[in-house]
C-alpha atoms as a PDB file:
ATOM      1  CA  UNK A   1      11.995 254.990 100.439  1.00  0.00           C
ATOM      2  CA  UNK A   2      13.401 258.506 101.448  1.00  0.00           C
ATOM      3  CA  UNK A   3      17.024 256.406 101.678  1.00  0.00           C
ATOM      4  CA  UNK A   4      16.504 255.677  97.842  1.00  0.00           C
ATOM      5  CA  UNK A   5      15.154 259.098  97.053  1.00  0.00           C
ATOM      6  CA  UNK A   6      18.507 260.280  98.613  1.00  0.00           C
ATOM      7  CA  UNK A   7      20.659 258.170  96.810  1.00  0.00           C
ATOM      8  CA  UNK A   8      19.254 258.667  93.389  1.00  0.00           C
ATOM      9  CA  UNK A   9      18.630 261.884  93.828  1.00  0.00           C
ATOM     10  CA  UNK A  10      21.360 262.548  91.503  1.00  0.00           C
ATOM     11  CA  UNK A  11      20.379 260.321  88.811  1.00  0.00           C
ATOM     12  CA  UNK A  12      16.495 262.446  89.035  1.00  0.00           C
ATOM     13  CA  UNK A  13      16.728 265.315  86.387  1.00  0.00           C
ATOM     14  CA  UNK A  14      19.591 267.417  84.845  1.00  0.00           C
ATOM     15  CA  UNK A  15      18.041 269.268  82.325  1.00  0.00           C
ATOM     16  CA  UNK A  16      19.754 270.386  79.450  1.00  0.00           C
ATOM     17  CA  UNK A  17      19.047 272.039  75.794  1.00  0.00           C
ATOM     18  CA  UNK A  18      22.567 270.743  74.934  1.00  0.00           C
ATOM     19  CA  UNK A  19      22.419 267.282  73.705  1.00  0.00           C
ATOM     20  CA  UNK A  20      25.555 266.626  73.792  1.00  0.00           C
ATOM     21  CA  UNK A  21      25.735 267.226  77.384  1.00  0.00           C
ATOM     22  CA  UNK A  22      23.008 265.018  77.637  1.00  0.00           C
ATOM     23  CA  UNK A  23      24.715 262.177  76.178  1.00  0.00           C
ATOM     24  CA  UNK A  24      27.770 262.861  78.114  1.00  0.00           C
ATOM     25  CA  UNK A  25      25.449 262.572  80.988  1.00  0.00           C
ATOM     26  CA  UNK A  26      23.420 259.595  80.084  1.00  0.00           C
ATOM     27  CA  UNK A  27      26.489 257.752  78.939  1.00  0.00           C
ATOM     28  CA  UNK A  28      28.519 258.091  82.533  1.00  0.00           C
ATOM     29  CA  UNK A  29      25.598 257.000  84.707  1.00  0.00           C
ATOM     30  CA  UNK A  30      24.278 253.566  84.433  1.00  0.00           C
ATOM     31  CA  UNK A  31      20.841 255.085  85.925  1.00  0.00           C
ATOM     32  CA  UNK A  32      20.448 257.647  83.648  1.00  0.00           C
ATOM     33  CA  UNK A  33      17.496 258.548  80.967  1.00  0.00           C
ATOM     34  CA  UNK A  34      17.664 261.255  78.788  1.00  0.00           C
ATOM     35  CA  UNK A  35      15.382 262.147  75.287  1.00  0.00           C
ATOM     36  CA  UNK A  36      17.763 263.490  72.106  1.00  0.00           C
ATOM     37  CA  UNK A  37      17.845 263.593  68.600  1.00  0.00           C
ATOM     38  CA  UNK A  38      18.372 259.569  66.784  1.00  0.00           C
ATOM     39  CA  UNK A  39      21.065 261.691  65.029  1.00  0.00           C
ATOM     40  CA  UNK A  40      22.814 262.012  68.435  1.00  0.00           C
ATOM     41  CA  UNK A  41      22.063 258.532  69.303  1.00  0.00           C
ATOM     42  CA  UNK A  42      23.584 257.172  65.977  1.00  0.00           C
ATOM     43  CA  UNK A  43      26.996 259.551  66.914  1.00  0.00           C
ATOM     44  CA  UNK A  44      26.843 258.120  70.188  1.00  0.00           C
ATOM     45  CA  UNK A  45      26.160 254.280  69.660  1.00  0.00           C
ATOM     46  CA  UNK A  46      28.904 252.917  71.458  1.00  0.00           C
ATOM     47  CA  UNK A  47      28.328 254.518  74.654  1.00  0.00           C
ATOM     48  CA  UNK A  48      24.222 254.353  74.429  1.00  0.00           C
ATOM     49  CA  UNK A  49      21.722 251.939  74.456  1.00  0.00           C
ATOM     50  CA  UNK A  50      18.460 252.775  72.616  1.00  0.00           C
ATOM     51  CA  UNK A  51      14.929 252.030  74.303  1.00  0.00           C
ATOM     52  CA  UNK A  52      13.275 250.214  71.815  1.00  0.00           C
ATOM     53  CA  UNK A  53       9.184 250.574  72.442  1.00  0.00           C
ATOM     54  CA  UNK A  54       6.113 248.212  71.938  1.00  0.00           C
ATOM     55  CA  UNK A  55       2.574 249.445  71.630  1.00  0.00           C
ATOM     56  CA  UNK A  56       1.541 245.789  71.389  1.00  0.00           C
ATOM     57  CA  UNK A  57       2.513 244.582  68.182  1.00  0.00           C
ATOM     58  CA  UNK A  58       6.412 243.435  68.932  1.00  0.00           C
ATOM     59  CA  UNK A  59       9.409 246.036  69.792  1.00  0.00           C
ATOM     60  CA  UNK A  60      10.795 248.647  67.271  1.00  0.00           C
ATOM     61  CA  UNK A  61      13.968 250.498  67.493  1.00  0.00           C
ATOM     62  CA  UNK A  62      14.906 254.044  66.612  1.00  0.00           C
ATOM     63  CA  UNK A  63      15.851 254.192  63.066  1.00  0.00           C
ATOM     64  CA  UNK A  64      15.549 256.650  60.298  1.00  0.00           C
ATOM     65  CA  UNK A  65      12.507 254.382  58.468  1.00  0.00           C
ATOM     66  CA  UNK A  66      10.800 253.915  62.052  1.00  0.00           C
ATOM     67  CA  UNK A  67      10.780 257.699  62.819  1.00  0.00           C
ATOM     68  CA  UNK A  68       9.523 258.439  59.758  1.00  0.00           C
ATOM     69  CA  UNK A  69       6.642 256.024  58.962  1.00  0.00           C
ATOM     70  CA  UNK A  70       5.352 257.030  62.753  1.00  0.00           C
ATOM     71  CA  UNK A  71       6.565 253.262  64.075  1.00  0.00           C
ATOM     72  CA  UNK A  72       8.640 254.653  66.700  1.00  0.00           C
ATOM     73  CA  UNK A  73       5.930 256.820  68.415  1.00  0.00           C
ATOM     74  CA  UNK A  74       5.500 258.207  70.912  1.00  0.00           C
ATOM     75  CA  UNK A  75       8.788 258.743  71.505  1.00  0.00           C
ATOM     76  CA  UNK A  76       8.928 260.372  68.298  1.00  0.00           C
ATOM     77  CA  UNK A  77       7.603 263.500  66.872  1.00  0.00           C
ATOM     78  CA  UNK A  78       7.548 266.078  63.910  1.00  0.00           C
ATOM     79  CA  UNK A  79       8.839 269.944  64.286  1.00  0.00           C
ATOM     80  CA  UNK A  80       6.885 272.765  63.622  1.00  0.00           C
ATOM     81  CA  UNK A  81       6.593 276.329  62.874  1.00  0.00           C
ATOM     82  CA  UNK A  82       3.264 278.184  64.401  1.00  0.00           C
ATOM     83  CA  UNK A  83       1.687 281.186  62.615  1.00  0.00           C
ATOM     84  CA  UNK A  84      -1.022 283.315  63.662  1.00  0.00           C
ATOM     85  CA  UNK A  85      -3.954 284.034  61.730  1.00  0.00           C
ATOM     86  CA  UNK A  86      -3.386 287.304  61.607  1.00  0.00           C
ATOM     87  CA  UNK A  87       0.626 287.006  60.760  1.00  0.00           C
ATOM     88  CA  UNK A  88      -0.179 284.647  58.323  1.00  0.00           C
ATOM     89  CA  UNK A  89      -1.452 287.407  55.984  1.00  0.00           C
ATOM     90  CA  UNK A  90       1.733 289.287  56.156  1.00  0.00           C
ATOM     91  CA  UNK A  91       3.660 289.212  52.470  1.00  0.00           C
ATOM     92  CA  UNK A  92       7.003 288.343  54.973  1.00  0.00           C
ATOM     93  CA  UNK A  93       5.682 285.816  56.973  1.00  0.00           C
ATOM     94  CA  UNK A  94       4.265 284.233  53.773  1.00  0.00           C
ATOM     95  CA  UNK A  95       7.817 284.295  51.839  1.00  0.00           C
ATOM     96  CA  UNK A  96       9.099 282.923  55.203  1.00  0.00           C
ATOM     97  CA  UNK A  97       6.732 280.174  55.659  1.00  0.00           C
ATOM     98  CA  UNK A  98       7.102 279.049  51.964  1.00  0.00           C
ATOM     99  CA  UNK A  99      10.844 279.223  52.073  1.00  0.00           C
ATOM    100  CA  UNK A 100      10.973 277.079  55.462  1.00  0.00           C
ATOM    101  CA  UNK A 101       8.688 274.377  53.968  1.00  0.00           C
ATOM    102  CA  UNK A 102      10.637 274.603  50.182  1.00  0.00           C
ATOM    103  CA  UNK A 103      13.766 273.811  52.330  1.00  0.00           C
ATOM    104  CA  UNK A 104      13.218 272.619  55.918  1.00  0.00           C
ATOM    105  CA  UNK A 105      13.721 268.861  54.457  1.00  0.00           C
ATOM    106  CA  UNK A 106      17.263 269.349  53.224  1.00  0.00           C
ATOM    107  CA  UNK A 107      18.439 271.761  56.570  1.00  0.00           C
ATOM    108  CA  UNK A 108      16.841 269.054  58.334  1.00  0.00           C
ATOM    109  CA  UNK A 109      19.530 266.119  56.575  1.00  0.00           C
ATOM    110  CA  UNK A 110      22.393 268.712  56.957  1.00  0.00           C
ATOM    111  CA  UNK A 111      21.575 269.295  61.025  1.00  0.00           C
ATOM    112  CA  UNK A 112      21.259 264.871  61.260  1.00  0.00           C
ATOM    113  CA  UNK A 113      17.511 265.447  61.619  1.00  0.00           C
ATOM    114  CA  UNK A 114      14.777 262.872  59.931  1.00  0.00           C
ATOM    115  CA  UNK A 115      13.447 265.118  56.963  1.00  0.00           C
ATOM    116  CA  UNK A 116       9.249 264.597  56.414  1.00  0.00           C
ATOM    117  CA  UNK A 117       8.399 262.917  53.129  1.00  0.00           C
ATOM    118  CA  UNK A 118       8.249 265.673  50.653  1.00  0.00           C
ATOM    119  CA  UNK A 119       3.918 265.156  50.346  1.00  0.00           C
ATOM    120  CA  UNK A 120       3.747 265.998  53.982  1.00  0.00           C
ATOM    121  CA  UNK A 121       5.639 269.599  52.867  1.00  0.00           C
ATOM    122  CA  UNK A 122       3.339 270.070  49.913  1.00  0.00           C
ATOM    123  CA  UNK A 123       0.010 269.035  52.069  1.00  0.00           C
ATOM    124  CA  UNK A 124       1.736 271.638  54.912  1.00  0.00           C
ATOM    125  CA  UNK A 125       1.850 274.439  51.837  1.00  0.00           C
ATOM    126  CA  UNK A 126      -1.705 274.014  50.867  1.00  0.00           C
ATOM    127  CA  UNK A 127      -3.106 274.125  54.102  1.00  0.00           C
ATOM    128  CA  UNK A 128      -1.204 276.918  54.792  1.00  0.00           C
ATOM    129  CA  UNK A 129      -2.285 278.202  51.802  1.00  0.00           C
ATOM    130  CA  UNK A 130      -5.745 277.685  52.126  1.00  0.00           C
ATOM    131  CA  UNK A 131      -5.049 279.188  55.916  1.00  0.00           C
ATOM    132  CA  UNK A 132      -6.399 276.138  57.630  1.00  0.00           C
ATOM    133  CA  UNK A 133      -5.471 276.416  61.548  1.00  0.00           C
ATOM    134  CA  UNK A 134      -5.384 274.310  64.553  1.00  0.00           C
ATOM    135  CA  UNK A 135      -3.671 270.738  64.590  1.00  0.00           C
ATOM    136  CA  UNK A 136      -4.123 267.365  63.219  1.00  0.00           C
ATOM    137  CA  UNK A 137      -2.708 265.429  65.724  1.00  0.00           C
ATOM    138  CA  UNK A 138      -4.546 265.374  68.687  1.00  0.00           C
ATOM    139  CA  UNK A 139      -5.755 262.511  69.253  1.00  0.00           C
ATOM    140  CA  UNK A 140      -3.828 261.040  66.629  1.00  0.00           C
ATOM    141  CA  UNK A 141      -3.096 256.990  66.625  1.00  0.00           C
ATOM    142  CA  UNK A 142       0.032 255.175  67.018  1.00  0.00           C
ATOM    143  CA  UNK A 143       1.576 254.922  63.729  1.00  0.00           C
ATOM    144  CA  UNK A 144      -0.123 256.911  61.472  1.00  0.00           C
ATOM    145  CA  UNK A 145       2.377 259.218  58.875  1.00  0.00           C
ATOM    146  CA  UNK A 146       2.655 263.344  59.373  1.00  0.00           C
ATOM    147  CA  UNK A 147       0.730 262.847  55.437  1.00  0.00           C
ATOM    148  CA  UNK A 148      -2.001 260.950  56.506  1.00  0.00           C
ATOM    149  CA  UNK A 149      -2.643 263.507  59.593  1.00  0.00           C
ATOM    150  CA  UNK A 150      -2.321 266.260  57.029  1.00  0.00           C
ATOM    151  CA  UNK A 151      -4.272 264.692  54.332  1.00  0.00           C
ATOM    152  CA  UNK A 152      -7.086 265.043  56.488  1.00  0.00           C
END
């Protein structure tokens, strides 16, 4: 055991908030792992295999329609922005928040990132409206949308 801890020792962690180091890395070690953006996967196809994950009910791969549905969970997951309850009251922060969630879906397409369905922005604005805090994911199932969450 220590002999194999030794020898893959290398192959153990590298972290990195560059993806494309991290594909660079993953794609020149046949032991390696590493967790990026489908948009770097799809640039990087033919040097990267895809896990493809099965919570019981056959495999699914990483594609734009599986991330967004919630198919490819949990190795998929939304972005967010956190505001206080007390920021939140703050004329800025409220002319920030609304022009994030007005435009976050098409930054989102320019960057290569999976935009939400435009109902989970407008459920995000009228909770944020309504100043509704806290989360509506934990304990959330396997395949259930970011709009179903929020419609709760």
């Amino acid at each position: 055991m220590i002999i194999l801890l030794k020898q893959y020792a290398e192959h153990l962690e590298t972290p990195s908030e560059d993806d494309n180091v991290l594909v660079q890395g993953v794609a020149g070690d046949k032991f390696a792992l590493g967790y990026f953006g489908l948009a770097y996967y799809e640039e990087n196809m033919d040097k990267l295999k895809a896990v493809a994950i099965d919570a019981g009910q056959g495999s699914v791969e990483p594609t734009y329609e599986n991330v967004q549905t919630g198919k490819y969970q949990p190795l998929s997951r939304p972005l967010f922005i956190y505001v206080s309850s007390k920021s939140a009251g703050k004329e800025e922060v409220q002319k920030f928040v609304e022009f994030y969630l007005d435009n976050v879906g098409k930054i989102a397409k320019q960057v290569g990132y999976i935009a939400l369905p435009e109902k989970a922005y407008t459920l995000a604005k009228k909770k944020f409206a309504e100043r509704k805090t806290g989360t509506v994911f934990k304990g959330a199932k396997i395949g259930i949308t970011v709009e179903e969450l929020l419609s709760k």
